[in-house]
N, C-alpha and C. Protein backbone atom coordinates (compact mmCIF):
# COMPACT_ATOMS: atom_id res chain seq x y z
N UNK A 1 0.85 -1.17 0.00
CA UNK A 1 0.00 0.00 0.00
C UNK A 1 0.89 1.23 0.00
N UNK A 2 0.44 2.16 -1.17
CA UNK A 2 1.51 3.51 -0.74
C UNK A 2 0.84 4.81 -0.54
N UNK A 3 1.20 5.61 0.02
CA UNK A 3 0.86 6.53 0.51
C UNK A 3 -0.85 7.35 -0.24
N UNK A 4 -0.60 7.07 -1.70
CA UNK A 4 -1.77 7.53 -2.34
C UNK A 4 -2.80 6.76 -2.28
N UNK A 5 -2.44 5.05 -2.07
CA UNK A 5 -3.54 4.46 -2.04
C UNK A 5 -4.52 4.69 -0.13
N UNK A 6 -3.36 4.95 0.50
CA UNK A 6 -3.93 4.97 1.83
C UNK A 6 -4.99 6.49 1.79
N UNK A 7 -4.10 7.46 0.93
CA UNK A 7 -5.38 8.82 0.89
C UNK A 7 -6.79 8.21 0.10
N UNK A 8 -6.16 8.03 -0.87
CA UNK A 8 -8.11 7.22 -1.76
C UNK A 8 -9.01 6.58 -1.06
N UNK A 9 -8.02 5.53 -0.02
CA UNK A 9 -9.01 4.69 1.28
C UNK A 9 -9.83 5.80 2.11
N UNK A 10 -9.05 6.89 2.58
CA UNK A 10 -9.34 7.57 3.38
C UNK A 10 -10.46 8.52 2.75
N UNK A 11 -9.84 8.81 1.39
CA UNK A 11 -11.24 9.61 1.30
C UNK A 11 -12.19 9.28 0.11
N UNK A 12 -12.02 7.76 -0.07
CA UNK A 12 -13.38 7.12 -0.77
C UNK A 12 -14.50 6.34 0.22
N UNK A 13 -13.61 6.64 1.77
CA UNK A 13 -14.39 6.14 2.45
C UNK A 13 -15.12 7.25 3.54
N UNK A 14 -14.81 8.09 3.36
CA UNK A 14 -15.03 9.02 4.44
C UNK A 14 -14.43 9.33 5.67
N UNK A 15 -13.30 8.78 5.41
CA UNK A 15 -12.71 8.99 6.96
C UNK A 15 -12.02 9.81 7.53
N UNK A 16 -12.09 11.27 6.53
CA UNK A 16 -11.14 12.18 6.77
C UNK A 16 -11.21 13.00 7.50
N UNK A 17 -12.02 13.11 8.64
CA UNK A 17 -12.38 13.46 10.54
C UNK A 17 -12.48 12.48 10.96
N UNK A 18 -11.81 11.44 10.17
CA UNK A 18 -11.74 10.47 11.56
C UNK A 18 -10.24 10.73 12.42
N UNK A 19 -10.56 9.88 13.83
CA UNK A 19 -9.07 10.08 14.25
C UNK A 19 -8.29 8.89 13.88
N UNK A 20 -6.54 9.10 13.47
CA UNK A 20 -5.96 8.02 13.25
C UNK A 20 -5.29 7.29 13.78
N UNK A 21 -4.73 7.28 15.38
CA UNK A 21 -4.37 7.32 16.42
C UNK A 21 -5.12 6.60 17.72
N UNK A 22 -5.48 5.74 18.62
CA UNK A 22 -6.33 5.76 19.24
C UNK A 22 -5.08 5.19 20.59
N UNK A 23 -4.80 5.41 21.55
CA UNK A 23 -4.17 5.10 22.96
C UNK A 23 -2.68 5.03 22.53
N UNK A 24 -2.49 5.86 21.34
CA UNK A 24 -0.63 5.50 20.97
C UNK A 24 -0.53 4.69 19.96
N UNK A 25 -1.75 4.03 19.32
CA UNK A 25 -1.61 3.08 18.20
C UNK A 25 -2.35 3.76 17.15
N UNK A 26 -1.89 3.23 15.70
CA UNK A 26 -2.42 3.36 14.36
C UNK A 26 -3.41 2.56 14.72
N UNK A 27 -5.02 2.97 14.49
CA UNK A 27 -5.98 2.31 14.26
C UNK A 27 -6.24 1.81 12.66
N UNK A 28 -6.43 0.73 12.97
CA UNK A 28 -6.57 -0.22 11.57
C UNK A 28 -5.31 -0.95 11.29
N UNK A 29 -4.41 -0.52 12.15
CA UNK A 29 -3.23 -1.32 11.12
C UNK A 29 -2.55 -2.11 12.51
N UNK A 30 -1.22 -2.96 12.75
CA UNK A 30 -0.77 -3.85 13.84
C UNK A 30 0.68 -3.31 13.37
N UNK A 31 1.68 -3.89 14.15
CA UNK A 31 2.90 -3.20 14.18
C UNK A 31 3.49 -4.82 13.73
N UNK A 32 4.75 -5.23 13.00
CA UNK A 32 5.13 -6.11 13.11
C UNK A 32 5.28 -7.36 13.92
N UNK A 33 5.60 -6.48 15.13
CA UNK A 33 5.60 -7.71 16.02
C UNK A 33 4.02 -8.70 16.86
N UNK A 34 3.22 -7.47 16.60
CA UNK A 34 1.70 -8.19 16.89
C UNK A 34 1.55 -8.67 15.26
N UNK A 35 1.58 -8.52 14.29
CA UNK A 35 1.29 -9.14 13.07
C UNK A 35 1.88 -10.69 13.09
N UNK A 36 3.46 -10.59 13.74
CA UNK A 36 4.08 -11.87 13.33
C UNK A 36 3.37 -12.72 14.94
N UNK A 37 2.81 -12.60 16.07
CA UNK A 37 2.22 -13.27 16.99
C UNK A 37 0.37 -13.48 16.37
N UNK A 38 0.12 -12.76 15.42
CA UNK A 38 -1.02 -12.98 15.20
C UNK A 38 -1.21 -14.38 13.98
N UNK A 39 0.12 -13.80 13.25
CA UNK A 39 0.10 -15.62 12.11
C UNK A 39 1.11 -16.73 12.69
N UNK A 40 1.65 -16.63 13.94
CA UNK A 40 2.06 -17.55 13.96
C UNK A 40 3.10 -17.77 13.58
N UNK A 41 4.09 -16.50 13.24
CA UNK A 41 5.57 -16.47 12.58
C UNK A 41 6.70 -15.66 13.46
N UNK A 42 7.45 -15.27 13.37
CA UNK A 42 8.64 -14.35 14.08
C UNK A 42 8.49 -13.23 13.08
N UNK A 43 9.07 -12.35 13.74
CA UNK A 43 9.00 -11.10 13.09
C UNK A 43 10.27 -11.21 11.79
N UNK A 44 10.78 -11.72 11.88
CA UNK A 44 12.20 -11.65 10.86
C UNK A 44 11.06 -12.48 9.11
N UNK A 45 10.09 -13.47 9.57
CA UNK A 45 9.22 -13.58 8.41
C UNK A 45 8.57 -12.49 8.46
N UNK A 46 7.93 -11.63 9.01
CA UNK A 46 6.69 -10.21 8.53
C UNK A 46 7.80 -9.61 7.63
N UNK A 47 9.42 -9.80 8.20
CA UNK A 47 10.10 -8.31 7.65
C UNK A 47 10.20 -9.08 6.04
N UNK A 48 10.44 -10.02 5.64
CA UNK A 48 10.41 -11.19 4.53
C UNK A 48 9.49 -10.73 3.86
N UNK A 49 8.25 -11.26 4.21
CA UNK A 49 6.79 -10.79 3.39
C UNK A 49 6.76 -9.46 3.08
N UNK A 50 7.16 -8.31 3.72
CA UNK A 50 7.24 -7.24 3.20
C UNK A 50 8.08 -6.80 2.33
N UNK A 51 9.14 -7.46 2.45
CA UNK A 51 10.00 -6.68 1.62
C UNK A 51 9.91 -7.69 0.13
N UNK A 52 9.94 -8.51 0.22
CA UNK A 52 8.84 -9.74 -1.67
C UNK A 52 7.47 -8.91 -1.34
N UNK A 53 6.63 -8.28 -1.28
CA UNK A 53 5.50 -7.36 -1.59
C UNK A 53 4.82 -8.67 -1.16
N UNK A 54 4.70 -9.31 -0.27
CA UNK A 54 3.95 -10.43 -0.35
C UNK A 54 2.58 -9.88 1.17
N UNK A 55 2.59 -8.83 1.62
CA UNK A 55 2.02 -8.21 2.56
C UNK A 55 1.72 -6.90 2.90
N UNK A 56 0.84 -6.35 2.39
CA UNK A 56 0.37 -4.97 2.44
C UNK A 56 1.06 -4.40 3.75
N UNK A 57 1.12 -3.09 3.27
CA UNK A 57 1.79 -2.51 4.51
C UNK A 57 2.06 -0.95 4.59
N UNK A 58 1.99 -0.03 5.36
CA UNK A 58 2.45 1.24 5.45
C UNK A 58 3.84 1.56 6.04
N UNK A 59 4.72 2.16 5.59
CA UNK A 59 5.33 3.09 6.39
C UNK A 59 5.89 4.23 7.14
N UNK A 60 5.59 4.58 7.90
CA UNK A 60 5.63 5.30 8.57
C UNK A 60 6.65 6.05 9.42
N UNK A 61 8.03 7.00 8.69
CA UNK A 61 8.96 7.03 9.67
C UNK A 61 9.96 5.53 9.34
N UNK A 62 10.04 5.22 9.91
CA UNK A 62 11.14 3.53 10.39
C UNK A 62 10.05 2.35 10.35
N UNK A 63 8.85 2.68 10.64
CA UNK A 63 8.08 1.66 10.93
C UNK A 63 7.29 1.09 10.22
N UNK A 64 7.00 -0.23 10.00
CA UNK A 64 6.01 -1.16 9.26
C UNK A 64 4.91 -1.05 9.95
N UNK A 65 4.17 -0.85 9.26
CA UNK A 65 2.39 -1.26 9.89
C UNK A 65 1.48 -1.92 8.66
N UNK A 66 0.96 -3.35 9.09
CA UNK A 66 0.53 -3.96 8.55
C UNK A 66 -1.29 -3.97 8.56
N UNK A 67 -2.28 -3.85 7.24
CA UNK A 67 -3.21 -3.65 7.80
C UNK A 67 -3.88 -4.66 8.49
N UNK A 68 -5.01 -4.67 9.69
CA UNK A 68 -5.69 -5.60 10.96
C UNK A 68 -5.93 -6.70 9.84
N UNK A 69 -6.73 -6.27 8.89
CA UNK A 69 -7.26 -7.13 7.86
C UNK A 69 -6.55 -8.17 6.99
N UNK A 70 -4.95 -8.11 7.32
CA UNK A 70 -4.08 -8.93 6.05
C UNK A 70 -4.34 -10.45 7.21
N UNK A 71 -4.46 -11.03 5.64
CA UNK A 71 -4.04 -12.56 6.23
C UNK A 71 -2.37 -13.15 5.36
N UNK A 72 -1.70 -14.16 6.52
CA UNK A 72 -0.71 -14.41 6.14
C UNK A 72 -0.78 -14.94 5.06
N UNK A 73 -0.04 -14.81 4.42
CA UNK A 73 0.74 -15.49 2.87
C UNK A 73 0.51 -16.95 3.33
N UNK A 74 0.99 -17.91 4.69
CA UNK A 74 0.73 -18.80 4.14
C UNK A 74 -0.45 -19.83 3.94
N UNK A 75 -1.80 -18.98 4.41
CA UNK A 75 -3.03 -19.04 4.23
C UNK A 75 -3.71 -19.40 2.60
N UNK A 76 -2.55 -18.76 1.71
CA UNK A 76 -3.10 -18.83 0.50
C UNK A 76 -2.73 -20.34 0.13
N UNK A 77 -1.56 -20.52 0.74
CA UNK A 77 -0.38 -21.83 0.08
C UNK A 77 -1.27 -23.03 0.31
N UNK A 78 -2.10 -22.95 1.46
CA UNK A 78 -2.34 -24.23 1.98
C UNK A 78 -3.62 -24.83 1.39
């Protein structure tokens, strides 16, 4: 996902008063290391999948954020 597609989300959906932020976190999206505890992998595979385009993702600064909604790559394989 790059930066233009995240504005089109934002404003084909209406969300542009929304807040994006909620207690210190990106709402909608997980940080690597809850992404790689959520499929069941180490983080050194999220950094893998991202960098082969194999996992949607923003960045932000230094940081990966993956959206709530991705399912792992190896969901498709099986």
């Amino acid at each position: 996902m790059t930066c233009r597609d995240l504005i089109i989300y934002i404003l084909s959906n209406g969300l542009e008063n929304e807040p994006i932020v909620k207690n210190g976190k990106l709402i909608g999206f997980m940080t690597v290391d809850e992404a790689a505890a959520r499929m069941g992998v180490g983080e050194a595979t999220i950094h893998v999948w991202i960098f082969q385009n194999r996992l949607n993702h923003v960045v932000i600064g230094d940081t990966f954020y993956i959206p709530i909604s991705s399912k792992s790559p190896l969901e498709s394989t099986l």
